[in-house]
C-alpha atoms as a PDB file:
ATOM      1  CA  UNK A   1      14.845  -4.726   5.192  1.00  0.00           C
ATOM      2  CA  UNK A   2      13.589  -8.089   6.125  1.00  0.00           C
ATOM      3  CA  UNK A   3       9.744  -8.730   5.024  1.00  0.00           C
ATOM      4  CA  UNK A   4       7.356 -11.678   6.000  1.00  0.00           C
ATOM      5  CA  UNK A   5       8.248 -14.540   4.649  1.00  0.00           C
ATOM      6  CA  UNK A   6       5.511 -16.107   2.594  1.00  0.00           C
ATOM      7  CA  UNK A   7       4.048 -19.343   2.541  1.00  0.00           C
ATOM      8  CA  UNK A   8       4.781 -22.005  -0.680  1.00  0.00           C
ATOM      9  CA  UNK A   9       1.533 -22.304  -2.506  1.00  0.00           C
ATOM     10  CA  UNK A  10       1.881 -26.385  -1.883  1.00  0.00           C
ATOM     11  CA  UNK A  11       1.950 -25.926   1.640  1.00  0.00           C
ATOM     12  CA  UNK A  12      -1.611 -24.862   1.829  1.00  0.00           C
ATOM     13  CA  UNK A  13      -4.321 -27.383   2.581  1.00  0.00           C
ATOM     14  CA  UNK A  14      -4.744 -29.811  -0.084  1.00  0.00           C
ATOM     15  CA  UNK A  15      -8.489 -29.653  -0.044  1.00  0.00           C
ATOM     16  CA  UNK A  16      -8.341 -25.551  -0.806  1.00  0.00           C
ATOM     17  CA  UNK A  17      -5.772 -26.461  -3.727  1.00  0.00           C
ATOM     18  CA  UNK A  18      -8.066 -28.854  -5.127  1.00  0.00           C
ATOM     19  CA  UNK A  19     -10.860 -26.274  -5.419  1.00  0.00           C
ATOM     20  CA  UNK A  20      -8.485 -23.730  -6.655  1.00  0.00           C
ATOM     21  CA  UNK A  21      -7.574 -26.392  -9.700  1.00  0.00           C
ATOM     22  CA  UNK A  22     -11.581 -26.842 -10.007  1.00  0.00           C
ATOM     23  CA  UNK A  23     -12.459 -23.087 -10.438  1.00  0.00           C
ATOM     24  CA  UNK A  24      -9.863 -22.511 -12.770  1.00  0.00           C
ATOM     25  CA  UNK A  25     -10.181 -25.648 -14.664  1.00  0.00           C
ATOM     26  CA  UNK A  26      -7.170 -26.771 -14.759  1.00  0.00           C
ATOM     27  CA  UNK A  27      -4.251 -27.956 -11.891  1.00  0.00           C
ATOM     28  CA  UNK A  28      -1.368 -25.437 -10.743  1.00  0.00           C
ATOM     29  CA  UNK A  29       2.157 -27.033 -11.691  1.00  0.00           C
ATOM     30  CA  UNK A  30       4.252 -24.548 -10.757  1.00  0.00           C
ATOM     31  CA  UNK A  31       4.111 -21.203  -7.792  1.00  0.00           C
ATOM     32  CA  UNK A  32       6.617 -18.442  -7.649  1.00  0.00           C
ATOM     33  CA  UNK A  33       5.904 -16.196  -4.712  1.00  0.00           C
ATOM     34  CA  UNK A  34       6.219 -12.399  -5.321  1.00  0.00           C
ATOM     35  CA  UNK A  35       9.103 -10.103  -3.599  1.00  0.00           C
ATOM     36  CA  UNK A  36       7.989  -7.761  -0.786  1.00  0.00           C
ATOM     37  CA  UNK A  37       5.041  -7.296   1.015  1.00  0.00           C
ATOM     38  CA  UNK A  38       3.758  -8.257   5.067  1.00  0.00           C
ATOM     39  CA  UNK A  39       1.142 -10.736   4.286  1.00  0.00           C
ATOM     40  CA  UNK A  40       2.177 -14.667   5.379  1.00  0.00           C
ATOM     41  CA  UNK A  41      -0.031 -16.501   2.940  1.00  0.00           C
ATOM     42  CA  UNK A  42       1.038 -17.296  -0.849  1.00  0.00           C
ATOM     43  CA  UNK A  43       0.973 -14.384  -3.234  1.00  0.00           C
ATOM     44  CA  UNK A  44       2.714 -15.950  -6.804  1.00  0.00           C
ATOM     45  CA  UNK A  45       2.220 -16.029 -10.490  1.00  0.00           C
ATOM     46  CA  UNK A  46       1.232 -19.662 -10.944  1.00  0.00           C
ATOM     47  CA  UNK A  47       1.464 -21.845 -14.035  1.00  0.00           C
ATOM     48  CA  UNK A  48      -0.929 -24.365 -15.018  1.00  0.00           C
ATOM     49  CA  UNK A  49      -1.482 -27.287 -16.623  1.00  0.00           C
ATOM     50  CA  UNK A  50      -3.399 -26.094 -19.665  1.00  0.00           C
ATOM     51  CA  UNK A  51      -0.118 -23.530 -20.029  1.00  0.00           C
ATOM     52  CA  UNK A  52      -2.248 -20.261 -18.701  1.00  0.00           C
ATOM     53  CA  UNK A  53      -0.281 -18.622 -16.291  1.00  0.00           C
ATOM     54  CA  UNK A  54      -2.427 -16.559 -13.537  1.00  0.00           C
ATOM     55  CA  UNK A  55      -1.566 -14.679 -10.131  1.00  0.00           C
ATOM     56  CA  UNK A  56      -2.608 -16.102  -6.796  1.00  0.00           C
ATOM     57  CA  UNK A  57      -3.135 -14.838  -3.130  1.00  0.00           C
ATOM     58  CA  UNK A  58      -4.554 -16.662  -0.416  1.00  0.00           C
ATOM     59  CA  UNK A  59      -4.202 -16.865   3.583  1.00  0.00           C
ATOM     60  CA  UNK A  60      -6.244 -18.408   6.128  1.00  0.00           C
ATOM     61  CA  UNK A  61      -8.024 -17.087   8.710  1.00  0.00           C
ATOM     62  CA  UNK A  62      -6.739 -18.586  11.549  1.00  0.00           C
ATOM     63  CA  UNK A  63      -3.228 -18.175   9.870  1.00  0.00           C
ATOM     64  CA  UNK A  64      -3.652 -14.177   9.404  1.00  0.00           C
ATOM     65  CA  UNK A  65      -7.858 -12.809   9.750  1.00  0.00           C
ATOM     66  CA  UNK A  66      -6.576  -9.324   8.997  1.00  0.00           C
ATOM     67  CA  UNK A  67      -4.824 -10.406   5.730  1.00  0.00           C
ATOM     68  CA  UNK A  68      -7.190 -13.031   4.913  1.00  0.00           C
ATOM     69  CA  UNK A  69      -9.918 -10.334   5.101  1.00  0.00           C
ATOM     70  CA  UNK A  70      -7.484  -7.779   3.017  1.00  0.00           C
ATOM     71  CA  UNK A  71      -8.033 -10.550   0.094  1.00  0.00           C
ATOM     72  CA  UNK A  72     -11.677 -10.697   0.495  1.00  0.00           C
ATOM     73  CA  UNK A  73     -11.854  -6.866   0.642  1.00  0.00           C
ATOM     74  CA  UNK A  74      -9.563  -6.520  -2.416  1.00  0.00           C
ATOM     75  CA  UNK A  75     -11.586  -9.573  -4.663  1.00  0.00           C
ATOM     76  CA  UNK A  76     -14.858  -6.849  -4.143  1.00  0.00           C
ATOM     77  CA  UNK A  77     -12.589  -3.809  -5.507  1.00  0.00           C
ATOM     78  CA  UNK A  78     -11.413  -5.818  -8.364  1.00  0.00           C
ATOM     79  CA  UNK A  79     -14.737  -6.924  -9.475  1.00  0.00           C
ATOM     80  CA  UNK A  80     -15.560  -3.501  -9.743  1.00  0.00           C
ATOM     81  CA  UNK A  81     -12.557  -1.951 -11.601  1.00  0.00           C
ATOM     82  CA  UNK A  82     -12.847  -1.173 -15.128  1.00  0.00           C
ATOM     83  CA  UNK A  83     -10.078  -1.749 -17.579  1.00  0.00           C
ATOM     84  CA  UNK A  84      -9.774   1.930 -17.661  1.00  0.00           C
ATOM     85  CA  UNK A  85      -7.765   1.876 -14.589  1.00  0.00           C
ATOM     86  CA  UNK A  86      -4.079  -0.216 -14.488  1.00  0.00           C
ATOM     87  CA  UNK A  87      -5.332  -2.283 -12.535  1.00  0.00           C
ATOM     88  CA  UNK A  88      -5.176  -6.982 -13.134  1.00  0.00           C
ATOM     89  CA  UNK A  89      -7.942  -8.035 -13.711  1.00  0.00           C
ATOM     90  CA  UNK A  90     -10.196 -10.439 -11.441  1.00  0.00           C
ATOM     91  CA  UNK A  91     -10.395 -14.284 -12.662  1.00  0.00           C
ATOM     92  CA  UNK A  92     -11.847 -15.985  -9.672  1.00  0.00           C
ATOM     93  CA  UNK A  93     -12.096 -16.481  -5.916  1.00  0.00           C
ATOM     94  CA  UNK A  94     -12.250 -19.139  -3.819  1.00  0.00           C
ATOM     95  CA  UNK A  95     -12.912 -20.079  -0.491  1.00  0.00           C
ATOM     96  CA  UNK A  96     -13.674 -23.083   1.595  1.00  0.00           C
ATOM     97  CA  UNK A  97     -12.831 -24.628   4.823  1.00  0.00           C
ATOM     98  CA  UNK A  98     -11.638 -20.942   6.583  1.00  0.00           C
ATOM     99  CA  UNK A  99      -8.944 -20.189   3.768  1.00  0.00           C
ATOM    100  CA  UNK A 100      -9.420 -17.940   0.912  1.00  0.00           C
ATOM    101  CA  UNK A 101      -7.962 -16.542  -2.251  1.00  0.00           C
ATOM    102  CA  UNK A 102      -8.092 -14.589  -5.347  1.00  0.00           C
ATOM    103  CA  UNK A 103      -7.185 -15.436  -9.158  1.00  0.00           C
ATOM    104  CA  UNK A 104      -5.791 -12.271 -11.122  1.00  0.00           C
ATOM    105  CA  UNK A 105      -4.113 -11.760 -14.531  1.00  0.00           C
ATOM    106  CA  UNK A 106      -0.649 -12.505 -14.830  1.00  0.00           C
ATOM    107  CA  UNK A 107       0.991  -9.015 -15.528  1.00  0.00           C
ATOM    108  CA  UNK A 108       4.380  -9.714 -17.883  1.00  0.00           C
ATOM    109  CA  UNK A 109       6.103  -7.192 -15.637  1.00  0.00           C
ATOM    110  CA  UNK A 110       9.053  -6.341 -13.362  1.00  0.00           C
ATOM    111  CA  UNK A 111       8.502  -5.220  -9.880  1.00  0.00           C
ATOM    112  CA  UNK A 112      10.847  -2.402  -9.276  1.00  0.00           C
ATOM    113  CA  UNK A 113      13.085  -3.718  -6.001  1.00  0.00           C
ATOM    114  CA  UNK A 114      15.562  -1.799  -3.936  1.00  0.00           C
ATOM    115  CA  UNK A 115      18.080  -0.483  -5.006  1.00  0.00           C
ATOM    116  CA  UNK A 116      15.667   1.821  -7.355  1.00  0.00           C
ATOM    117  CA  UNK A 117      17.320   2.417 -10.788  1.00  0.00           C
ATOM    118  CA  UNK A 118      16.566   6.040 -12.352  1.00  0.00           C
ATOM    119  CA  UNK A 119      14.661   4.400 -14.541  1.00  0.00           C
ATOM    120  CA  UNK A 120      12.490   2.076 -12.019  1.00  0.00           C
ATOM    121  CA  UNK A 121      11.957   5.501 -10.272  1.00  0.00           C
ATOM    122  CA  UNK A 122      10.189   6.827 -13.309  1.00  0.00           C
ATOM    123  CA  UNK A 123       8.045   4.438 -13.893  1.00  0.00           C
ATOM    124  CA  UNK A 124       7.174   4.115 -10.702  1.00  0.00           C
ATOM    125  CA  UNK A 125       6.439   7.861 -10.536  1.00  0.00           C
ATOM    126  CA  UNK A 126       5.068   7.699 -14.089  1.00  0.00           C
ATOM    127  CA  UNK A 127       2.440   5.227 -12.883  1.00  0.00           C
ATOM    128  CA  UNK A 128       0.978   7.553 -10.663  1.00  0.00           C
ATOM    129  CA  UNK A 129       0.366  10.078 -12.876  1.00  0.00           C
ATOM    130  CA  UNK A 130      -1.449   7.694 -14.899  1.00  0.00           C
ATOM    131  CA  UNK A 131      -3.276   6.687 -12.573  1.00  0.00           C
ATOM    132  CA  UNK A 132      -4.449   9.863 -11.167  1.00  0.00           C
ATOM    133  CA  UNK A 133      -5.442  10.562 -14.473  1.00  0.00           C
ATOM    134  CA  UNK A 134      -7.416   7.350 -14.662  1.00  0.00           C
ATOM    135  CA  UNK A 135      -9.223   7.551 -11.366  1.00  0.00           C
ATOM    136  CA  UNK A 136      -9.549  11.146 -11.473  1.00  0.00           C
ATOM    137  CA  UNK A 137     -13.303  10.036 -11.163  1.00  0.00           C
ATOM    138  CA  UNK A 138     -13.365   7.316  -9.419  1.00  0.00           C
ATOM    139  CA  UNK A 139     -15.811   4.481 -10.797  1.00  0.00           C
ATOM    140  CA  UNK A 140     -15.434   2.167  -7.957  1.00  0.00           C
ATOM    141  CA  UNK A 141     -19.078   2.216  -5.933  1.00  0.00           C
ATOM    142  CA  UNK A 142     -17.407   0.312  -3.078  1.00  0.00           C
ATOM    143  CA  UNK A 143     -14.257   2.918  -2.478  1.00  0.00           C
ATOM    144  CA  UNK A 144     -16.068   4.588   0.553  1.00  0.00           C
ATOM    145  CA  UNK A 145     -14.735   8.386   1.412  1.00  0.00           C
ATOM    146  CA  UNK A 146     -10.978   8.513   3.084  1.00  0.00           C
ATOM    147  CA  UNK A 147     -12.118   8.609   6.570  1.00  0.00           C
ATOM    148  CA  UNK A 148     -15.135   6.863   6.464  1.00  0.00           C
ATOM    149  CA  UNK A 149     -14.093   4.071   9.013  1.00  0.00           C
ATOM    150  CA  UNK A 150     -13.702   4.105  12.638  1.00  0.00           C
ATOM    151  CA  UNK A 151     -10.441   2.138  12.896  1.00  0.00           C
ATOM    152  CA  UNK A 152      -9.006   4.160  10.352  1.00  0.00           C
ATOM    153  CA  UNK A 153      -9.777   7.546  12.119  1.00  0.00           C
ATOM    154  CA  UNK A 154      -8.463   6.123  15.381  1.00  0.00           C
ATOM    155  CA  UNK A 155      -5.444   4.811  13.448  1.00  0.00           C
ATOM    156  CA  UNK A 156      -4.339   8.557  11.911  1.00  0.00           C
ATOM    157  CA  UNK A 157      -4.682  10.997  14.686  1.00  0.00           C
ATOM    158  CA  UNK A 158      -1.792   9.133  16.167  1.00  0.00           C
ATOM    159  CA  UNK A 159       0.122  12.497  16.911  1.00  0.00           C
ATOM    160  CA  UNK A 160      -2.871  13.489  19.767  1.00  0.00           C
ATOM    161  CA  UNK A 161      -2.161   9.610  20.774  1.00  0.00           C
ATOM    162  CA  UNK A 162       1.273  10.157  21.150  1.00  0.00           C
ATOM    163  CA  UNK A 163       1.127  12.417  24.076  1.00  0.00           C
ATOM    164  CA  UNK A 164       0.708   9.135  26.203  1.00  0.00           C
ATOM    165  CA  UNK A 165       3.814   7.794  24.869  1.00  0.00           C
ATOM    166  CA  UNK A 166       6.176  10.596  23.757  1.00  0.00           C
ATOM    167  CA  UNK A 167       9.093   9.544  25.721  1.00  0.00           C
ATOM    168  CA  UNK A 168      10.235   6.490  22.954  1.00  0.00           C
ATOM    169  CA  UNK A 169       9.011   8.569  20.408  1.00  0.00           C
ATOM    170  CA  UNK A 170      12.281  11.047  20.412  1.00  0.00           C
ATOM    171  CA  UNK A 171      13.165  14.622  21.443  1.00  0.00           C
ATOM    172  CA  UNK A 172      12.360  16.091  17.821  1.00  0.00           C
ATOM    173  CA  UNK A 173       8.204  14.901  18.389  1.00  0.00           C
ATOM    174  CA  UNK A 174       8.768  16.305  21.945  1.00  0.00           C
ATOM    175  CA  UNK A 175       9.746  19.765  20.827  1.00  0.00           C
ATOM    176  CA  UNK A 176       7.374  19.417  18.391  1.00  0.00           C
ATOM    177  CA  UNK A 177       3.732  17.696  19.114  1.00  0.00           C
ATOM    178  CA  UNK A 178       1.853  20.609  19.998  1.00  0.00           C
ATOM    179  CA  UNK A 179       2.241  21.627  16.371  1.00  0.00           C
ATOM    180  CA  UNK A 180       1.915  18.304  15.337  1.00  0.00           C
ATOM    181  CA  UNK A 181      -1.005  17.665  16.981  1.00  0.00           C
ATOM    182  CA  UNK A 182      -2.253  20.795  15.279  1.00  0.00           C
ATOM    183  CA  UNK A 183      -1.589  20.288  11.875  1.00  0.00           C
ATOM    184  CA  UNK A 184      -2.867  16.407  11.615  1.00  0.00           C
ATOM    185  CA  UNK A 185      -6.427  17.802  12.844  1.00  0.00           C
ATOM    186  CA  UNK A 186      -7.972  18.115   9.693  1.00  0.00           C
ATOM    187  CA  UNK A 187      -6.511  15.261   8.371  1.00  0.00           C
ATOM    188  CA  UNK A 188      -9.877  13.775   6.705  1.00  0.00           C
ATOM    189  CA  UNK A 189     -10.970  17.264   5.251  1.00  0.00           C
ATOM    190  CA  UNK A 190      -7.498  18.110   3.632  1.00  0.00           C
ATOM    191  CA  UNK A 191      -7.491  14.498   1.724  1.00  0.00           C
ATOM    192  CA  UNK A 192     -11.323  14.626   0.595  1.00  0.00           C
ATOM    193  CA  UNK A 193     -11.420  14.122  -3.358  1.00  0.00           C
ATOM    194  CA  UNK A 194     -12.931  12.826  -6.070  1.00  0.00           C
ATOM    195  CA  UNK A 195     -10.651  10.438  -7.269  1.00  0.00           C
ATOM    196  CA  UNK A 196      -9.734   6.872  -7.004  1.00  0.00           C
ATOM    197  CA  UNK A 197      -6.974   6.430  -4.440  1.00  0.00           C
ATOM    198  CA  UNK A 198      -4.613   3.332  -3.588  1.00  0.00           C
ATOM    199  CA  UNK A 199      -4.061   3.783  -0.077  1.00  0.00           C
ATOM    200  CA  UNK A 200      -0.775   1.883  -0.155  1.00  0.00           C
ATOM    201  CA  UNK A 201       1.007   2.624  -3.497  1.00  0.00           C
ATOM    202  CA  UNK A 202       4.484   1.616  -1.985  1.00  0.00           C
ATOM    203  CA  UNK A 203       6.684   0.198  -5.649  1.00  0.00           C
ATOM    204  CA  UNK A 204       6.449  -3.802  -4.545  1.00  0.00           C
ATOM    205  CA  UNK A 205       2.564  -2.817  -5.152  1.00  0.00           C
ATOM    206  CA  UNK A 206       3.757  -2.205  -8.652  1.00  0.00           C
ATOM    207  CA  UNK A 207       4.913  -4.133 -12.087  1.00  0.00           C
ATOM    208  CA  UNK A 208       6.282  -2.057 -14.772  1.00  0.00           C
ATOM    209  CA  UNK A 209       5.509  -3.412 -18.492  1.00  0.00           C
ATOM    210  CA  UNK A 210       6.391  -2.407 -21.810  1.00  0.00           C
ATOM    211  CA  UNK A 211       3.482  -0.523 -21.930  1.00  0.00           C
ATOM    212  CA  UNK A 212       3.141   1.617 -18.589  1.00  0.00           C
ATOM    213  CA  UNK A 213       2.727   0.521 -14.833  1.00  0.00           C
ATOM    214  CA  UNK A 214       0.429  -1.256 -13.161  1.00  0.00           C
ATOM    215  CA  UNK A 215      -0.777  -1.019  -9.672  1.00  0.00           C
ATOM    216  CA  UNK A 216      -1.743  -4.244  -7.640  1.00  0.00           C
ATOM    217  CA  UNK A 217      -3.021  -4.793  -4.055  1.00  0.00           C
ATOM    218  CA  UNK A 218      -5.846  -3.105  -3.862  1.00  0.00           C
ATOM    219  CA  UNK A 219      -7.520  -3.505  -0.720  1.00  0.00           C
ATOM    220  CA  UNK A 220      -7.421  -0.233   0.717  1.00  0.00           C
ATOM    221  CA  UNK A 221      -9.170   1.471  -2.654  1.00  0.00           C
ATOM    222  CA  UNK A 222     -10.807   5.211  -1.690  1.00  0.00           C
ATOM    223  CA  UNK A 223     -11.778   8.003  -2.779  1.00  0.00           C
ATOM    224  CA  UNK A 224      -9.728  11.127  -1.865  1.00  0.00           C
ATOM    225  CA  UNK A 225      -7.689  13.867  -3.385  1.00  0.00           C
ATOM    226  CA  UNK A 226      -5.494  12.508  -6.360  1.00  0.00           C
ATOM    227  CA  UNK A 227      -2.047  13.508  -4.421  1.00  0.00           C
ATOM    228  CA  UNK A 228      -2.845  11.128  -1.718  1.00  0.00           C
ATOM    229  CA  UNK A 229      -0.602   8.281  -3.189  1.00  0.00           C
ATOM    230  CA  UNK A 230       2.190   9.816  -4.316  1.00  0.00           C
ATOM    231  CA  UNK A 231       2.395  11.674  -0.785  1.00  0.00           C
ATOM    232  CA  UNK A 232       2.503   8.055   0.410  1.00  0.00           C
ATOM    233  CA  UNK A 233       4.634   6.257  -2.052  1.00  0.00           C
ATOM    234  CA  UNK A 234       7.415   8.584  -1.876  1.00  0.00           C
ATOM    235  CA  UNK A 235       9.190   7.618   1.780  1.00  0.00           C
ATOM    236  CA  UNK A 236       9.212   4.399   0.239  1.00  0.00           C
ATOM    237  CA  UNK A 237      10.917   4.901  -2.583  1.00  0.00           C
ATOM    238  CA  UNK A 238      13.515   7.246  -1.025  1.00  0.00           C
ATOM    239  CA  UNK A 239      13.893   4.457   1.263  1.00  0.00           C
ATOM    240  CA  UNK A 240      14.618   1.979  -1.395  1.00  0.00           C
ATOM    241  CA  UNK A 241      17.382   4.578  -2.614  1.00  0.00           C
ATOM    242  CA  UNK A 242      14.887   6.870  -4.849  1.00  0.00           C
ATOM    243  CA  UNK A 243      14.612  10.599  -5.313  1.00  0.00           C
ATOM    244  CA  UNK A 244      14.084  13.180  -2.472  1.00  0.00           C
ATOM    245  CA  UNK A 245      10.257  13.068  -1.056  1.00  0.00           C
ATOM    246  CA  UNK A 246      10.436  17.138  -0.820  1.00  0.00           C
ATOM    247  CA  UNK A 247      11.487  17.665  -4.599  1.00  0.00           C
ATOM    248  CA  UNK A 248       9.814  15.194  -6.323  1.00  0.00           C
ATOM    249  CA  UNK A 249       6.899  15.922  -4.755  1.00  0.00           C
ATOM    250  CA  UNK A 250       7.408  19.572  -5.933  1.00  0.00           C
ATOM    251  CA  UNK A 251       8.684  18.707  -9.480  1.00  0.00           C
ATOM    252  CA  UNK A 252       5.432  16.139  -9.973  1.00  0.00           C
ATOM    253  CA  UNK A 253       2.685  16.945 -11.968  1.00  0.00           C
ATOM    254  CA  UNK A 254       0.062  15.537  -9.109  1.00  0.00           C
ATOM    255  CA  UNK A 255       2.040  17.523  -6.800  1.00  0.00           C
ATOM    256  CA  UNK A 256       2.877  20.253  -8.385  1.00  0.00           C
ATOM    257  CA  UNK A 257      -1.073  20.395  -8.577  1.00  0.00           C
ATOM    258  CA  UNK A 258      -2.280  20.237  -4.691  1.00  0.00           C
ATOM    259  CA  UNK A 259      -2.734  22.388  -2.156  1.00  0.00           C
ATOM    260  CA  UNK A 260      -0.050  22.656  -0.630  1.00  0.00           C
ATOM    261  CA  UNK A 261      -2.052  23.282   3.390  1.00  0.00           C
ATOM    262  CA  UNK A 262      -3.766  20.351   2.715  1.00  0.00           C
ATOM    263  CA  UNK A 263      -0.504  18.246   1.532  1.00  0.00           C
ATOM    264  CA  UNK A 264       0.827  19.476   5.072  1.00  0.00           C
ATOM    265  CA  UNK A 265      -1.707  18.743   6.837  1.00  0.00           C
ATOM    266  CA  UNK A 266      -1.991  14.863   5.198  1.00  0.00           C
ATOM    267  CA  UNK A 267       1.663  14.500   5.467  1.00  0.00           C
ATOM    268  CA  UNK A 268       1.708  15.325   9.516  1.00  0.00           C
ATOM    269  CA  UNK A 269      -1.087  12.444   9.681  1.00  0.00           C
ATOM    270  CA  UNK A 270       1.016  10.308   7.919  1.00  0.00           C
ATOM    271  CA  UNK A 271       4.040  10.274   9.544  1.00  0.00           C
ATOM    272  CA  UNK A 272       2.257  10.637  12.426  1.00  0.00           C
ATOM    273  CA  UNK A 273       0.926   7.128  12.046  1.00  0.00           C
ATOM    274  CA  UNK A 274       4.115   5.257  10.922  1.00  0.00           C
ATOM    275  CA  UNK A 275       5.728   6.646  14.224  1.00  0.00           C
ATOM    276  CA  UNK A 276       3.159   5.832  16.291  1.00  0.00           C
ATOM    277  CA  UNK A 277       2.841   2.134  14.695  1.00  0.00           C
ATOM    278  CA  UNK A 278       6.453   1.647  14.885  1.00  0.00           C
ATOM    279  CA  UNK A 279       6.107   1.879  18.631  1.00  0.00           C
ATOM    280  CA  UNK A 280       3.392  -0.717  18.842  1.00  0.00           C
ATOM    281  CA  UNK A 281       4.323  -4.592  19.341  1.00  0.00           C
ATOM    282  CA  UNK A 282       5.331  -6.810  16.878  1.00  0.00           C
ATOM    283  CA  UNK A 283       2.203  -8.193  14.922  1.00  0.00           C
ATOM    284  CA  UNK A 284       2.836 -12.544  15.219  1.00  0.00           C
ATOM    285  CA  UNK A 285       3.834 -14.244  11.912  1.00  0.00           C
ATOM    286  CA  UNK A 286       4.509 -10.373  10.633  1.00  0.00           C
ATOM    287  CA  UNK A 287       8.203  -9.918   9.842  1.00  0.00           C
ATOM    288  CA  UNK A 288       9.774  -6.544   9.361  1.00  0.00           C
ATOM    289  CA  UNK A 289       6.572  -4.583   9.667  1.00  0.00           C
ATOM    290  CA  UNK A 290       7.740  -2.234  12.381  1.00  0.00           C
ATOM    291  CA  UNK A 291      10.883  -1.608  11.145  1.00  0.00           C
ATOM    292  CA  UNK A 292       9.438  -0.730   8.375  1.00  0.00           C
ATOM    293  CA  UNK A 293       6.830   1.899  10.014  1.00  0.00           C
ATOM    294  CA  UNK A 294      10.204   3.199  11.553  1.00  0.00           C
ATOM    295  CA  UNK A 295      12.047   3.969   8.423  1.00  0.00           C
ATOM    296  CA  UNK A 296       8.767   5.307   6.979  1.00  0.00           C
ATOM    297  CA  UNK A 297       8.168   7.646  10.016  1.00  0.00           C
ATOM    298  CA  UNK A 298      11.617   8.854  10.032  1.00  0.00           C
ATOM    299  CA  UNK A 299      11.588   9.917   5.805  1.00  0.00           C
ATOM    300  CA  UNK A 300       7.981  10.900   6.334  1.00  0.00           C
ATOM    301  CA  UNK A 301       9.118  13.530   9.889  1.00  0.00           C
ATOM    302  CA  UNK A 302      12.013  14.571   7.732  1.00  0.00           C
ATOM    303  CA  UNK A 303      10.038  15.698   4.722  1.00  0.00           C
ATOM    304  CA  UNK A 304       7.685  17.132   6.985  1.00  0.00           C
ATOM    305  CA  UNK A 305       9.748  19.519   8.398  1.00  0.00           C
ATOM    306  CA  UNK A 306      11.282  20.934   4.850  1.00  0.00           C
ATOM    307  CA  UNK A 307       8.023  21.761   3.760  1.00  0.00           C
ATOM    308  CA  UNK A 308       6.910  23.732   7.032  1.00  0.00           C
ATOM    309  CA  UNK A 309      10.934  25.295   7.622  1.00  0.00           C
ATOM    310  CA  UNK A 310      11.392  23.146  10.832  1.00  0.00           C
ATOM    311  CA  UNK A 311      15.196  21.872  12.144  1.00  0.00           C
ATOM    312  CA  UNK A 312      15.151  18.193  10.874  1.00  0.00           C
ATOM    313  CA  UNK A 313      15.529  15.899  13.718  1.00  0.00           C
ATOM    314  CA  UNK A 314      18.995  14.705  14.712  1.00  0.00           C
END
């Protein structure tokens, strides 16, 4: 599936390079851009002249203000994490003349990339244990509450949204919304928690090393019930060719763990929302995304109806 193609780290402004090379003390010689991912700006491990290698992201504002402000949002998370949590670690950020960016670690890793190998699907899966056990606390002041934020409410009750607009959205959400609508009501109470939460653990958001997994991109950080990620990580990686959503989920020792009303009623919100945003308009300079919200919304609606006993949809 066809992502957004990034721009070379050398193509950005000379002037915001320069202060990059300033901050960090030393010039970037080399920029590999990471697989995956929607954002347009650079995002690669970058070598530099002193031999350090470090990680990268940037966009401008004017070139992306939702991603740019995704980067600012995630540089305020990171300075917060503790090495506790797998998690890189923040170097630096800089910003000047509308663009802006974030230093990390370099993690010696591999991204896991479709088509999942058994083993990439374990450590992938692995990871979120880990990190559930981790962040079963979270220590993160700045993760508000799931729910907290008015977009993001209006965002995840897409299923009550839908009535406007069922006619693209298929005959198996016709037969179905009043139920649907139902079930996604309590959305924000069923996915209340404790914990520290991703919000967008798909596996390009992860490096496996010799020593465990590490999550990265870290914008959306929350607090919420520990089973929130691996509820939203698994259409994903059934979509890259992984396990069953309904299964794992079951066999999983965060799953295996939640309530299972709750996981329901999260789940309906959730494909709820990749369904509806799959319907929406292409986002300019964004390649891929709505297909991607498709395929999501399709795994998600399947799931979905093996856990409640519902005729999957044609």
């Amino acid at each position: 599936m066809a992502r957004t193609p990034r721009l070379d780290y050398f193509e950005m402004p000379l002037s915001f390079r320069e202060r990059i090379s300033a901050v960090l003390g030393a010039e970037v010689v080399s920029a590999v851009n990471a697989i995956g991912g929607f954002t347009p700006g650079p995002a690669a491990t970058c070598s530099l002249a002193d031999g350090r290698t470090v990680f990268i992201k940037a966009c401008g504002f004017e070139m992306n203000p939702f991603a740019a402000a995704m980067h600012q949002r995630e540089a305020e998370v990171l300075a917060e994490m503790p090495r506790s949590i797998p998690a890189p670690q923040l170097l630096a950020t800089v910003e000047l003349d509308g663009w802006f960016g974030l230093v990390t670690e370099h993690i010696d890793g591999v991204m896991p990339t479709p088509p999942f190998t058994s083993d990439h699907a374990a450590g992938v899966l692995q990871t979120v244990a880990e990190l559930a056990t981790a962040g079963a606390i979270c220590p993160i002041e700045i993760a508000d509450p799931i729910g907290t934020h008015d977009t993001e409410l209006e965002a995840r009750w897409a299923w009550r949204q839908l009535r406007d607009d069922v006619e693209h959205a298929g005959q198996w959400v016709a037969e179905h919304l009043d139920s649907l609508v139902e079930l996604e009501a309590d959305w924000v109470d069923a996915a209340a928690g404790p914990a520290l939460v991703h919000r967008d653990l798909r596996a390009d958001n992860m490096l496996l090393t010799s020593s465990g997994g590490v999550a990265v991109d870290w914008p959306g950080a929350s607090r919420g019930a520990p089973w929130i990620d691996l509820v939203g990580l698994l259409p994903d990686l059934h979509l890259g060719g992984g396990p069953d959503p309904h299964t794992t989920f079951a066999a999983h020792p965060v799953g295996a763990a939640a309530p299972s009303a709750n996981v329901d009623c999260y789940l309906a919100s959730l494909a709820g929302y990749f369904s509806r945003q799959s319907l929406q308009p292409p986002i300019p300079g964004v390649t891929g995304l709505r297909e991607f919200q498709a395929a999501q919304g399709r795994i998600s609606r399947r799931w979905l109806s093996a856990r409640l006993g519902w005729e999957p949809e044609a």
